[in-house]
PDB file of N, CA and C in Angstrom:
ATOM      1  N   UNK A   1       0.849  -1.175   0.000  1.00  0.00           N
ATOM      2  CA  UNK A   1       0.000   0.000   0.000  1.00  0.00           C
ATOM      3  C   UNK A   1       0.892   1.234   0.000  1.00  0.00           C
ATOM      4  N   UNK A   2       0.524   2.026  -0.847  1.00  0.00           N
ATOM      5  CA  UNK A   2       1.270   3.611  -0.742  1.00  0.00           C
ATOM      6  C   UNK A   2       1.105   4.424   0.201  1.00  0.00           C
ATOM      7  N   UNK A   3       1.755   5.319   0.358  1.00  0.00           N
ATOM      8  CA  UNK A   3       1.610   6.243   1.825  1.00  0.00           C
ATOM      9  C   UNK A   3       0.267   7.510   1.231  1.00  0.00           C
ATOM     10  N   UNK A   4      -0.040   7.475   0.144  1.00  0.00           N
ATOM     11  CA  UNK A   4      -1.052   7.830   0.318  1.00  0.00           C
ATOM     12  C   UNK A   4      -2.644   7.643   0.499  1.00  0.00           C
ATOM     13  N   UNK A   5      -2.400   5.680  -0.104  1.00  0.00           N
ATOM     14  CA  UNK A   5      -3.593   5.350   0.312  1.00  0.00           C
ATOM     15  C   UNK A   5      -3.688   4.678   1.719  1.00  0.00           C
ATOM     16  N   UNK A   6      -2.323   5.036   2.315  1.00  0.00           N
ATOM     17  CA  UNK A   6      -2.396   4.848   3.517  1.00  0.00           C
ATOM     18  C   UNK A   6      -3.104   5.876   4.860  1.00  0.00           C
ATOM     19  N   UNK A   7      -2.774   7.339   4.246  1.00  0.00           N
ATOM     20  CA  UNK A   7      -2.999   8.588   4.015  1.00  0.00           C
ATOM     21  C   UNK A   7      -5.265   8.736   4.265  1.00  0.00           C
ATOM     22  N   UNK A   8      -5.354   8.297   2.855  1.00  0.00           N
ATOM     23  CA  UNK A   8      -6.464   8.196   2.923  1.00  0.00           C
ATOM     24  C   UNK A   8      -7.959   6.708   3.389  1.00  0.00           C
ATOM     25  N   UNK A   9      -7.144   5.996   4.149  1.00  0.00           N
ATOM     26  CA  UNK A   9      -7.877   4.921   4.657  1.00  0.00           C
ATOM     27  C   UNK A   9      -7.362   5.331   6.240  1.00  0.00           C
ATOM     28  N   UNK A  10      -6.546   6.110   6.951  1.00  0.00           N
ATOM     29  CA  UNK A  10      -6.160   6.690   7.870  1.00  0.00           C
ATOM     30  C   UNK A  10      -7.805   7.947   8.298  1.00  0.00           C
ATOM     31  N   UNK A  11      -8.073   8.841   6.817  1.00  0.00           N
ATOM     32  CA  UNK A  11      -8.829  10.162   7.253  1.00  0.00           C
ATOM     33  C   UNK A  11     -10.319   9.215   7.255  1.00  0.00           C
ATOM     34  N   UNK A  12     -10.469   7.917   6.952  1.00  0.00           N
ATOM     35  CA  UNK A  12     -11.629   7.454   6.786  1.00  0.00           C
ATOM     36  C   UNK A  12     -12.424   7.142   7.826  1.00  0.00           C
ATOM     37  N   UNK A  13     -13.666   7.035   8.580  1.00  0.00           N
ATOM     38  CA  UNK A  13     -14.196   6.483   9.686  1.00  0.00           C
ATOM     39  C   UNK A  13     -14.752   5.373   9.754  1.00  0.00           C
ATOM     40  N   UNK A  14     -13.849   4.406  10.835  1.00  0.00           N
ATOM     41  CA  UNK A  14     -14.231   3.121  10.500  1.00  0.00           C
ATOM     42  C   UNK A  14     -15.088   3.006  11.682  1.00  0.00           C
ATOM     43  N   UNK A  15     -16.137   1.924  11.799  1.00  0.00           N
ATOM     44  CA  UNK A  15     -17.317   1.488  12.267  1.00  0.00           C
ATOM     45  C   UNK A  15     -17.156  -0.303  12.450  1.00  0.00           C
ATOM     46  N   UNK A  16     -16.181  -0.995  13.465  1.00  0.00           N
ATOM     47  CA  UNK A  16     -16.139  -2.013  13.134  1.00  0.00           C
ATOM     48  C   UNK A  16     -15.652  -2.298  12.072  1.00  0.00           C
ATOM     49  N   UNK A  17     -15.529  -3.143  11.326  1.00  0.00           N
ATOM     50  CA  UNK A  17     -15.142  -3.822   9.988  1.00  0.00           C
ATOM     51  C   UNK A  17     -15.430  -3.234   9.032  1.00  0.00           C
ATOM     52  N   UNK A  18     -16.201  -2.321   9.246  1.00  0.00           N
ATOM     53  CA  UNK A  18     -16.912  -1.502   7.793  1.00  0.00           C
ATOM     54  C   UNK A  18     -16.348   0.045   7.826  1.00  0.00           C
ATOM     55  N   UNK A  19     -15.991   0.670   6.471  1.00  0.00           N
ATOM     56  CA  UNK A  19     -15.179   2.405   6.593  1.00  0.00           C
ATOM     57  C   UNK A  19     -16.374   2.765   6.003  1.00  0.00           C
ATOM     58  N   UNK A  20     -17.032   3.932   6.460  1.00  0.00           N
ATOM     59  CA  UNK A  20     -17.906   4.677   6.679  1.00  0.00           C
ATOM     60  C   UNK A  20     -17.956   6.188   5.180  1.00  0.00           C
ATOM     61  N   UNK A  21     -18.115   6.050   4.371  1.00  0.00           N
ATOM     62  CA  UNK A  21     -17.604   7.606   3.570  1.00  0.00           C
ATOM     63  C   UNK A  21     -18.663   8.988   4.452  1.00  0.00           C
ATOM     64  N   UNK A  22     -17.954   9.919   4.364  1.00  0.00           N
ATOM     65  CA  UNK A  22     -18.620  11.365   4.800  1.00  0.00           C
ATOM     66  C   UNK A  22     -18.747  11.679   3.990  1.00  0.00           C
ATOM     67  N   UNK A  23     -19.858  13.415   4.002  1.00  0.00           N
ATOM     68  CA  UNK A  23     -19.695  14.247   2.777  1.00  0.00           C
ATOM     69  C   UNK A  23     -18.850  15.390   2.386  1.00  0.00           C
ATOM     70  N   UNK A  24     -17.550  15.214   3.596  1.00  0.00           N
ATOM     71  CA  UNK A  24     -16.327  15.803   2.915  1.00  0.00           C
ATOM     72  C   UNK A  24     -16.345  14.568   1.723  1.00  0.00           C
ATOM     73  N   UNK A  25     -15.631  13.559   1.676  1.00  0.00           N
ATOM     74  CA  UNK A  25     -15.249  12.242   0.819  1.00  0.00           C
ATOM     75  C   UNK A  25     -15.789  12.057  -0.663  1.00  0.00           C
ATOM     76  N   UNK A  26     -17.259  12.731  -0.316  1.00  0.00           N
ATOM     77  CA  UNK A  26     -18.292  12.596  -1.310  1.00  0.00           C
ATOM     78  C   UNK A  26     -18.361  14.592  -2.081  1.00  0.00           C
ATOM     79  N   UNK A  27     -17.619  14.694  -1.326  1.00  0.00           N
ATOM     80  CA  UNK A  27     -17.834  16.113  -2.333  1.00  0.00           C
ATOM     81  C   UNK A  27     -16.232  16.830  -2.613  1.00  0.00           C
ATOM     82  N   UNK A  28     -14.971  15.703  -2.216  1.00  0.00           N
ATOM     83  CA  UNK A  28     -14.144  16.013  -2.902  1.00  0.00           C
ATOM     84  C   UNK A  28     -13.989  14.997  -4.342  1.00  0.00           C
ATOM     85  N   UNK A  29     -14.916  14.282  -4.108  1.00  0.00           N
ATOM     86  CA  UNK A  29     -15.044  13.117  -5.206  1.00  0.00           C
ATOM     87  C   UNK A  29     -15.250  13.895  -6.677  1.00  0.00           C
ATOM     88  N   UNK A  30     -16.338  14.901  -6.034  1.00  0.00           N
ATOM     89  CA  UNK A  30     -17.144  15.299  -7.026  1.00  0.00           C
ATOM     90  C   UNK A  30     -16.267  16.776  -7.422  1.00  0.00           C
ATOM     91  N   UNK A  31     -15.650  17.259  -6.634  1.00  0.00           N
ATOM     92  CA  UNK A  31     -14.767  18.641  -6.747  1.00  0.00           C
ATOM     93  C   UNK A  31     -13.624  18.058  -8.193  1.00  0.00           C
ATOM     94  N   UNK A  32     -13.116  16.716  -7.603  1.00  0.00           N
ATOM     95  CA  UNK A  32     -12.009  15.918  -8.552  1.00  0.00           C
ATOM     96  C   UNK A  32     -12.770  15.466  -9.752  1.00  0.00           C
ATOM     97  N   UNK A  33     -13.621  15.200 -10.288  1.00  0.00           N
ATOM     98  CA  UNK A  33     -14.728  14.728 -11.028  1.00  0.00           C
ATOM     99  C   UNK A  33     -15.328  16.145 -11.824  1.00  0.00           C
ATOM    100  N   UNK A  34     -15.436  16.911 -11.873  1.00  0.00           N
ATOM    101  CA  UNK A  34     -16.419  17.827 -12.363  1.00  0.00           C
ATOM    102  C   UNK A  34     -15.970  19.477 -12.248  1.00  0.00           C
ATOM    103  N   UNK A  35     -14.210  19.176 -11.951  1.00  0.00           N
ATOM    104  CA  UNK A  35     -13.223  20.303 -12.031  1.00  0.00           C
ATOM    105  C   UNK A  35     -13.923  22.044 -11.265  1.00  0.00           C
ATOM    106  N   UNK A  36     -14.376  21.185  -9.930  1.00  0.00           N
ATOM    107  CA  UNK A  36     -14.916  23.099  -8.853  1.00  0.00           C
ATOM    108  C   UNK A  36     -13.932  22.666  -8.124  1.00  0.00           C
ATOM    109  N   UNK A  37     -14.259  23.862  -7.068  1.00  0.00           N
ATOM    110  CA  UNK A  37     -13.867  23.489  -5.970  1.00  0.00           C
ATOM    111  C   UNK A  37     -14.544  23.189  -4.746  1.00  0.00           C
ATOM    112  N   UNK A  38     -13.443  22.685  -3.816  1.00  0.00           N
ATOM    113  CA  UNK A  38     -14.066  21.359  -2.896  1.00  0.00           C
ATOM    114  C   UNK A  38     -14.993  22.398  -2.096  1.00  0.00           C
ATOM    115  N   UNK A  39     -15.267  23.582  -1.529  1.00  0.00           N
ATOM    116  CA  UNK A  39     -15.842  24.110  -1.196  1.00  0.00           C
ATOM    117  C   UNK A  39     -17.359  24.151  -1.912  1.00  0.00           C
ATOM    118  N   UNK A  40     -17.304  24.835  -3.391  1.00  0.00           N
ATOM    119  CA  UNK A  40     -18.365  24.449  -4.384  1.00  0.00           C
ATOM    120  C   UNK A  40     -18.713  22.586  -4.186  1.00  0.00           C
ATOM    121  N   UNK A  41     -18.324  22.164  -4.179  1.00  0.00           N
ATOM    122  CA  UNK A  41     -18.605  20.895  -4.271  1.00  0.00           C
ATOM    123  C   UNK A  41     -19.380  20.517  -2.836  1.00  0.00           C
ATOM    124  N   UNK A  42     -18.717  20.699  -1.593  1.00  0.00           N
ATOM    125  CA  UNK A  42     -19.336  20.240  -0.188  1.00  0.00           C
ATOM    126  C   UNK A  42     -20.681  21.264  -0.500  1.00  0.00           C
ATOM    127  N   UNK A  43     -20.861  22.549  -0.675  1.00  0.00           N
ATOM    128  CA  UNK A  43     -21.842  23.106  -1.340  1.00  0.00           C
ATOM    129  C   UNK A  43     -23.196  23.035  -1.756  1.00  0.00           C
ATOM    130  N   UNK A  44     -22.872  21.867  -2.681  1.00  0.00           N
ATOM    131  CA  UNK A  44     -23.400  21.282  -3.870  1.00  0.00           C
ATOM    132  C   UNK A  44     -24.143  19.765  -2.705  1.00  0.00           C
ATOM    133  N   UNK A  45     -23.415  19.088  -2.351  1.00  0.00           N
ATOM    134  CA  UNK A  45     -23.900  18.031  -1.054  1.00  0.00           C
ATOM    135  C   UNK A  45     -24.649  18.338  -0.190  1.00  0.00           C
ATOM    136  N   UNK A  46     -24.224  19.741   0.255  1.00  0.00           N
ATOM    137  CA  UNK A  46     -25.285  19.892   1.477  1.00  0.00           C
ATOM    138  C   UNK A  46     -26.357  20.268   1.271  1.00  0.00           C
ATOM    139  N   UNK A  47     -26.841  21.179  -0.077  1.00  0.00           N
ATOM    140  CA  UNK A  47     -27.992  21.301  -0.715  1.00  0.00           C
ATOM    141  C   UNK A  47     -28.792  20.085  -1.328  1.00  0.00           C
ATOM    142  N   UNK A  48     -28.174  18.669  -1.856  1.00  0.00           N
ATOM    143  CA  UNK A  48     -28.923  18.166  -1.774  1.00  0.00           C
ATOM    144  C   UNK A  48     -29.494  17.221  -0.446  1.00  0.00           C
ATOM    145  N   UNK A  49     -28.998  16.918   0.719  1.00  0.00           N
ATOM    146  CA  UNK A  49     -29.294  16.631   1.792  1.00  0.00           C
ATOM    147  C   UNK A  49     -30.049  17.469   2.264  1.00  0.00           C
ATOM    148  N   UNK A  50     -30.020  18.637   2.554  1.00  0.00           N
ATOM    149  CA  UNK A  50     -30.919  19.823   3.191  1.00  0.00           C
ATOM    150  C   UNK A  50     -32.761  19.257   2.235  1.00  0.00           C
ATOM    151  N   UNK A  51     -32.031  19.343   1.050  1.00  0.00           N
ATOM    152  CA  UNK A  51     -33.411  19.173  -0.176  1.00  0.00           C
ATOM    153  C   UNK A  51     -34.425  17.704   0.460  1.00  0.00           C
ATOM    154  N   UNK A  52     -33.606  16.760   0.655  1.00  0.00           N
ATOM    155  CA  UNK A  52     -34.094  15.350   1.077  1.00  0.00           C
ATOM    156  C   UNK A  52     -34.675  15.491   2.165  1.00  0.00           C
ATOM    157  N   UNK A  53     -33.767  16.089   3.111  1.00  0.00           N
ATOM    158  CA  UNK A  53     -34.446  16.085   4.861  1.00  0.00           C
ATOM    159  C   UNK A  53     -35.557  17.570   5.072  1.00  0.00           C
ATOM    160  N   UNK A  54     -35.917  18.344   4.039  1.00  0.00           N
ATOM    161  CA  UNK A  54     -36.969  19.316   4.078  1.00  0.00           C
ATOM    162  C   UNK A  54     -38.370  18.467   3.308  1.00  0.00           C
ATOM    163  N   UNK A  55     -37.676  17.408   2.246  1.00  0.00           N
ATOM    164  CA  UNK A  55     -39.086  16.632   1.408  1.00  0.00           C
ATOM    165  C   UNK A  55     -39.092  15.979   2.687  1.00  0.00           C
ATOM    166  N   UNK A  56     -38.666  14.707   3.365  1.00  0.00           N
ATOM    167  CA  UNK A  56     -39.069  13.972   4.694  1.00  0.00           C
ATOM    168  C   UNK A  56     -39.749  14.943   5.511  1.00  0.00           C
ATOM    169  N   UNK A  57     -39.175  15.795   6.031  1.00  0.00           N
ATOM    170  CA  UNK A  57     -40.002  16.706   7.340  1.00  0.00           C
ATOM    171  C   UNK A  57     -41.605  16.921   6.382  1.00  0.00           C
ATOM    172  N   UNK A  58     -41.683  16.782   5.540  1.00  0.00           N
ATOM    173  CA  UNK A  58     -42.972  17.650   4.729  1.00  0.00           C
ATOM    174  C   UNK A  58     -43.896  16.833   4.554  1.00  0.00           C
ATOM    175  N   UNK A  59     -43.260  15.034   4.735  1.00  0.00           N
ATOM    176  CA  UNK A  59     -43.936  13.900   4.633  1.00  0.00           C
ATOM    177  C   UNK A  59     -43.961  13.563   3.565  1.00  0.00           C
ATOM    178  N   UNK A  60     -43.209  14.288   2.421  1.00  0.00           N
ATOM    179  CA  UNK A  60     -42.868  13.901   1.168  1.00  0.00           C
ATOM    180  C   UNK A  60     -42.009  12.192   0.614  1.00  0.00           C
ATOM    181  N   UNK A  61     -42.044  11.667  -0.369  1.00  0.00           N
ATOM    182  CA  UNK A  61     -40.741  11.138  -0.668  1.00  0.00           C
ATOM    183  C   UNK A  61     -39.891  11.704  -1.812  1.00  0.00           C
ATOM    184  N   UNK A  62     -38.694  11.569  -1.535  1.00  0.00           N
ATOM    185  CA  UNK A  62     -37.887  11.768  -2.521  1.00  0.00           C
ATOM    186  C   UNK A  62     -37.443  10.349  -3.865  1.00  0.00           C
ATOM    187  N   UNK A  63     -37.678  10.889  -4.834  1.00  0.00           N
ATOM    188  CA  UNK A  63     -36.831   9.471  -5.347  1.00  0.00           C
ATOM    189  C   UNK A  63     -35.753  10.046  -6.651  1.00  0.00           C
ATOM    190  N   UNK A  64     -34.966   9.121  -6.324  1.00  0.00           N
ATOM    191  CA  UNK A  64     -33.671   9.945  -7.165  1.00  0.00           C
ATOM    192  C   UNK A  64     -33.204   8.591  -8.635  1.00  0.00           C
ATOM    193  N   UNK A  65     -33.798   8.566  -9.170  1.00  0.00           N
ATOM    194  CA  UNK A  65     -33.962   6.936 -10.444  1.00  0.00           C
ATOM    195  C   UNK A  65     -32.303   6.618 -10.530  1.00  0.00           C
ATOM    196  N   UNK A  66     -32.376   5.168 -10.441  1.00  0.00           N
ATOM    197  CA  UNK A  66     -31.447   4.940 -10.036  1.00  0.00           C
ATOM    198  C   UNK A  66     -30.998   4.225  -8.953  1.00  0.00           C
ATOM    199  N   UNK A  67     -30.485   5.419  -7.890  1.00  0.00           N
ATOM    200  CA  UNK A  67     -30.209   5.354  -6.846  1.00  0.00           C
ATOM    201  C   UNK A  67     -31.613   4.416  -5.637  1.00  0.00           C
ATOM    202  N   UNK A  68     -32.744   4.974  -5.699  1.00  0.00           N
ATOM    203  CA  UNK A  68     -33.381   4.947  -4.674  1.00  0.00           C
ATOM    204  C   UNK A  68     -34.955   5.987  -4.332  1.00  0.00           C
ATOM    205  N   UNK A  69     -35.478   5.345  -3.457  1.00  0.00           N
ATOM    206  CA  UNK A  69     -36.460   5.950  -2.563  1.00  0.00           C
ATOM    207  C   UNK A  69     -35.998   6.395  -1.432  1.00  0.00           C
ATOM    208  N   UNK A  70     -36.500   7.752  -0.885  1.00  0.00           N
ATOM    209  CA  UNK A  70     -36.017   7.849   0.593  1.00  0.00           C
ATOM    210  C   UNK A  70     -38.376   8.114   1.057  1.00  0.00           C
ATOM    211  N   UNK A  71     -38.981   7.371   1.769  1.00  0.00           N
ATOM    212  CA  UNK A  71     -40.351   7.446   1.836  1.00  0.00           C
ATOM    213  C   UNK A  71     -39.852   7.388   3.708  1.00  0.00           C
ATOM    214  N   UNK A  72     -41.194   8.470   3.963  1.00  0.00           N
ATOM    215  CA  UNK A  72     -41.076   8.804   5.045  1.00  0.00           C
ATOM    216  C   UNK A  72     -42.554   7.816   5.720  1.00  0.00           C
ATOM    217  N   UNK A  73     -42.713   6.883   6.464  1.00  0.00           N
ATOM    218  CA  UNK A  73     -43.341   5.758   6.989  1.00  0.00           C
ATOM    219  C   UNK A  73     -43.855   6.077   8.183  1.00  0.00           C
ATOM    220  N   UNK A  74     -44.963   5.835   9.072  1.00  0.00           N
ATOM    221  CA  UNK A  74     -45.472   5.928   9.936  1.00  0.00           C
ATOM    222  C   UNK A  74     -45.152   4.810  10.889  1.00  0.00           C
ATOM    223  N   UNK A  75     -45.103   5.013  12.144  1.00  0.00           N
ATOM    224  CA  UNK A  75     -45.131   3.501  12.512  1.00  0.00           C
ATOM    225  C   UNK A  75     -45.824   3.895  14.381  1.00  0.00           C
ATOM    226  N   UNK A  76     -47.051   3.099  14.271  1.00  0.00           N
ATOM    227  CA  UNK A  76     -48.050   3.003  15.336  1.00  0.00           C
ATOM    228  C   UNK A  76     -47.594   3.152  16.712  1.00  0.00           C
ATOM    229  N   UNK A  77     -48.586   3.640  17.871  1.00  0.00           N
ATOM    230  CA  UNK A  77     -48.308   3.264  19.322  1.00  0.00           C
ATOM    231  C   UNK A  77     -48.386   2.218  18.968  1.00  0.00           C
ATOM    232  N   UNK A  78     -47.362   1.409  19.998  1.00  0.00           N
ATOM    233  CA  UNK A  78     -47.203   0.154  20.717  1.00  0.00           C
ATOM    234  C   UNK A  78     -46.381   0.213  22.526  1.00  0.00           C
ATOM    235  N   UNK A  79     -47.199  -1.352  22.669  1.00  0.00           N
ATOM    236  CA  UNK A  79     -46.456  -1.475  23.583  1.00  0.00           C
ATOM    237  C   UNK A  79     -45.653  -2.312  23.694  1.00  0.00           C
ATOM    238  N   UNK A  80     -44.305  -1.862  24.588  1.00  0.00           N
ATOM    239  CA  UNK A  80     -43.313  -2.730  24.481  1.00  0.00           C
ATOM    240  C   UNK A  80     -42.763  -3.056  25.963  1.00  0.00           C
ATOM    241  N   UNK A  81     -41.459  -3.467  26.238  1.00  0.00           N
ATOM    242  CA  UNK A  81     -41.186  -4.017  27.612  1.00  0.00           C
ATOM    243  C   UNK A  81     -39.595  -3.269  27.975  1.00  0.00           C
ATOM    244  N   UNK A  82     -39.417  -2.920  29.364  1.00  0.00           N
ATOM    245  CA  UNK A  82     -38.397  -2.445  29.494  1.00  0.00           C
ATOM    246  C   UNK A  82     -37.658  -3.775  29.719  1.00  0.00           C
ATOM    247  N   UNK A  83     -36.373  -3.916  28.978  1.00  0.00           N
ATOM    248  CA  UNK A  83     -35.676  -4.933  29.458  1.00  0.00           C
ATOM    249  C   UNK A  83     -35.155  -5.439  30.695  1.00  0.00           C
ATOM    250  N   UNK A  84     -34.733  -4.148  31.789  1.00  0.00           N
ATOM    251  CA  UNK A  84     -34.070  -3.425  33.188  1.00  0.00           C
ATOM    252  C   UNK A  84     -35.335  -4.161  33.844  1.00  0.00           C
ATOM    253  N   UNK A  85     -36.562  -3.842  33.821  1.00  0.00           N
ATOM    254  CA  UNK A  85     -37.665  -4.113  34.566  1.00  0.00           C
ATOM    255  C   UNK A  85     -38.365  -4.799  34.236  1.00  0.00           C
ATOM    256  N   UNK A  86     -38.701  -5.554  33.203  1.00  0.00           N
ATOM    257  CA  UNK A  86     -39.818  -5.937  32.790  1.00  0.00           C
ATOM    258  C   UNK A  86     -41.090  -5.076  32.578  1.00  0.00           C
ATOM    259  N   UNK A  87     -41.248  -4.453  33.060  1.00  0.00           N
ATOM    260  CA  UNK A  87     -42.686  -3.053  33.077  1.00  0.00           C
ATOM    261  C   UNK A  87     -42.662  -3.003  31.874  1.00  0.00           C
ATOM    262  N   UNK A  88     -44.256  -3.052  31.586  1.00  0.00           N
ATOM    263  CA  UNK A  88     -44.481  -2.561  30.009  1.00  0.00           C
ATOM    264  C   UNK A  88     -44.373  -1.192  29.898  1.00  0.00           C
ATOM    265  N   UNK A  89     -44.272  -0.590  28.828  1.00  0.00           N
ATOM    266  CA  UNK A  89     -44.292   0.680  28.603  1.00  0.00           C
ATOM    267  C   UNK A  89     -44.969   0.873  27.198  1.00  0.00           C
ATOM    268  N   UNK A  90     -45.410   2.412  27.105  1.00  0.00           N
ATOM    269  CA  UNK A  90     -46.276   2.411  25.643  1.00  0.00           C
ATOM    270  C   UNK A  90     -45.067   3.592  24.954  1.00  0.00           C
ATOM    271  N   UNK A  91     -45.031   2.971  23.611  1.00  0.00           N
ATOM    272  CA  UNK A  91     -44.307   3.560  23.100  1.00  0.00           C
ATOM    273  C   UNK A  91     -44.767   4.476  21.938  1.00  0.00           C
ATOM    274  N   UNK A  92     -44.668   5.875  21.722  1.00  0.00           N
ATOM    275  CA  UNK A  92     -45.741   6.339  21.120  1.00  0.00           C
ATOM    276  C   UNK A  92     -45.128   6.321  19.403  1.00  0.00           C
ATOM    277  N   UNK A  93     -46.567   6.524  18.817  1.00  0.00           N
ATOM    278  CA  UNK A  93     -46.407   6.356  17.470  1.00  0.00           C
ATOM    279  C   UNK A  93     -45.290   7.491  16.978  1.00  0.00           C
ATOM    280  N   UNK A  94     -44.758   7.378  15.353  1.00  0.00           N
ATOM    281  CA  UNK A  94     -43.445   8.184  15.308  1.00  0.00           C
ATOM    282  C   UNK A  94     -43.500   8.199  13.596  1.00  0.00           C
ATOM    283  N   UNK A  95     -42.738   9.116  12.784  1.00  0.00           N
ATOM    284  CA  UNK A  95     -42.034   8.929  12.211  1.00  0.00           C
ATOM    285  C   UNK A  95     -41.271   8.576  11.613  1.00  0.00           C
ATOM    286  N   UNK A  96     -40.447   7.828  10.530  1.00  0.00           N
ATOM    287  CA  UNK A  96     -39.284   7.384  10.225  1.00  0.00           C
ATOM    288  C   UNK A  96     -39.067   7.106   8.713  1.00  0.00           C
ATOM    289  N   UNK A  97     -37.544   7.503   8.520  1.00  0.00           N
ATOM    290  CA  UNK A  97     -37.202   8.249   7.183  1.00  0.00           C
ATOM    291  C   UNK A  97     -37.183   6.368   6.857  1.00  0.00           C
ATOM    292  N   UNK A  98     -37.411   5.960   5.834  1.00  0.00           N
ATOM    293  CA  UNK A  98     -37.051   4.247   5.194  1.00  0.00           C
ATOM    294  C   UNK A  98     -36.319   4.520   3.928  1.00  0.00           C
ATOM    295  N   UNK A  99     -34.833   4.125   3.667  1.00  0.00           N
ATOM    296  CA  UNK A  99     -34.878   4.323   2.068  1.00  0.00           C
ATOM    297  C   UNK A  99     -35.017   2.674   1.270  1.00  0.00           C
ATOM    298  N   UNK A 100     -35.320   2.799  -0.170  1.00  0.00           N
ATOM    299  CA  UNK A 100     -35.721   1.705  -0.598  1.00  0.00           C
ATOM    300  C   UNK A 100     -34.530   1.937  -1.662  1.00  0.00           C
ATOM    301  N   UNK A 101     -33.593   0.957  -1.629  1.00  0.00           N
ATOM    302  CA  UNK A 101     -32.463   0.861  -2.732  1.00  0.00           C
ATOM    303  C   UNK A 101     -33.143   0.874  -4.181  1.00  0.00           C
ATOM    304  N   UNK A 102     -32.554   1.567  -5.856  1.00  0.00           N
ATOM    305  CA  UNK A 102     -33.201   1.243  -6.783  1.00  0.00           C
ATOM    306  C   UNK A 102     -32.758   0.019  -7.372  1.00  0.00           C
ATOM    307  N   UNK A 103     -33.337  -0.231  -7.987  1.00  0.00           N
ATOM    308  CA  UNK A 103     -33.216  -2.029  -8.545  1.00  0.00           C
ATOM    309  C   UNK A 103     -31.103  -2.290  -9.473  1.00  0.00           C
ATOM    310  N   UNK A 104     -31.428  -0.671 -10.106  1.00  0.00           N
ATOM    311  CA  UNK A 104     -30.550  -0.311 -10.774  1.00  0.00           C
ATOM    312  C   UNK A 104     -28.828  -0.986 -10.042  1.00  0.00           C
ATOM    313  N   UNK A 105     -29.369  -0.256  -8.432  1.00  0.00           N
ATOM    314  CA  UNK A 105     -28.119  -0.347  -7.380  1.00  0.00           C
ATOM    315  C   UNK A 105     -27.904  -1.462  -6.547  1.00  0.00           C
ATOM    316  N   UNK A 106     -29.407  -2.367  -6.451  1.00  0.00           N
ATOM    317  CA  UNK A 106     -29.293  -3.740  -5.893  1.00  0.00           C
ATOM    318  C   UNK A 106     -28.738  -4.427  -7.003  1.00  0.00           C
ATOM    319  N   UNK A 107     -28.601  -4.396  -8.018  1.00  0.00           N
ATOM    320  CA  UNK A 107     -27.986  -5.350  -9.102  1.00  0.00           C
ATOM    321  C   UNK A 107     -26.040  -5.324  -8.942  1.00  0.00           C
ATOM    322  N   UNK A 108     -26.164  -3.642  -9.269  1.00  0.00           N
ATOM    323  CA  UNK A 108     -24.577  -3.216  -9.190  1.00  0.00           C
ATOM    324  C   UNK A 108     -23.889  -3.593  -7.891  1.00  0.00           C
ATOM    325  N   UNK A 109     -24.669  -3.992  -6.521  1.00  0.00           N
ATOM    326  CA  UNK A 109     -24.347  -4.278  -5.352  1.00  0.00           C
ATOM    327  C   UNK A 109     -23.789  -6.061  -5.384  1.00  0.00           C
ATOM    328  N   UNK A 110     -24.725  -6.651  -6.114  1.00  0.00           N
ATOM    329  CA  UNK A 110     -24.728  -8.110  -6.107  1.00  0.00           C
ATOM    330  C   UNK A 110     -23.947  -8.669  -7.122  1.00  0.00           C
ATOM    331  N   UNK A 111     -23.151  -7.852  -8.052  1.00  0.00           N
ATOM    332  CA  UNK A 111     -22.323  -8.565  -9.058  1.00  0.00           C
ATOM    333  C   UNK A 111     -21.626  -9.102  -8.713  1.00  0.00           C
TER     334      UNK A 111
END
């Protein structure tokens, strides 16, 4: 391995066994790719994240062809059990962002 991809598996965040990319990672990709700069580029990322997490808050979905669904899902009171105590507890109904991979990217995943 070179000292620079030593360099860059060093700035990476690992999670257990698995390295994690950020959207520094993802928007110098695109700075190196599409000749801006990395500033323009992180820019360019955070506007579309801001875009995704304003369609979710709105109860919208986003879908980006291709890539994916991001559908924002309901999910009911229930009751559940404290593990510490046993005591049931009610857990109230909520929110939650689900994304659905596109077929496009489950294929490219499984080659």
């Amino acid at each position: 391995m070179t000292a620079a991809q030593n360099d860059e598996m060093d700035s990476r965040v690992q999670r257990g066994n698995r390295t994690v990319t950020t959207t520094n990672e993802i928007a110098d990709k695109i700075a190196a790719d599409h000749t801006l700069t990395k500033a323009q580029a992180k820019t360019i990322v955070e506007a579309v994240i801001a875009s995704i997490s304003e369609a979710a808050v709105a109860g919208n979905e986003t879908s980006l062809p291709g890539f994916g669904k991001f559908k924002v899902k309901a999910t009911p009171e229930r009751e559940a059990r404290n593990p510490a105590t046993g005591a049931t507890i009610k857990v109230p109904a909520a929110r939650k962002l689900a994304f659905t991979p596109a077929k496009a990217l489950k294929d490219a995943m499984n080659k």
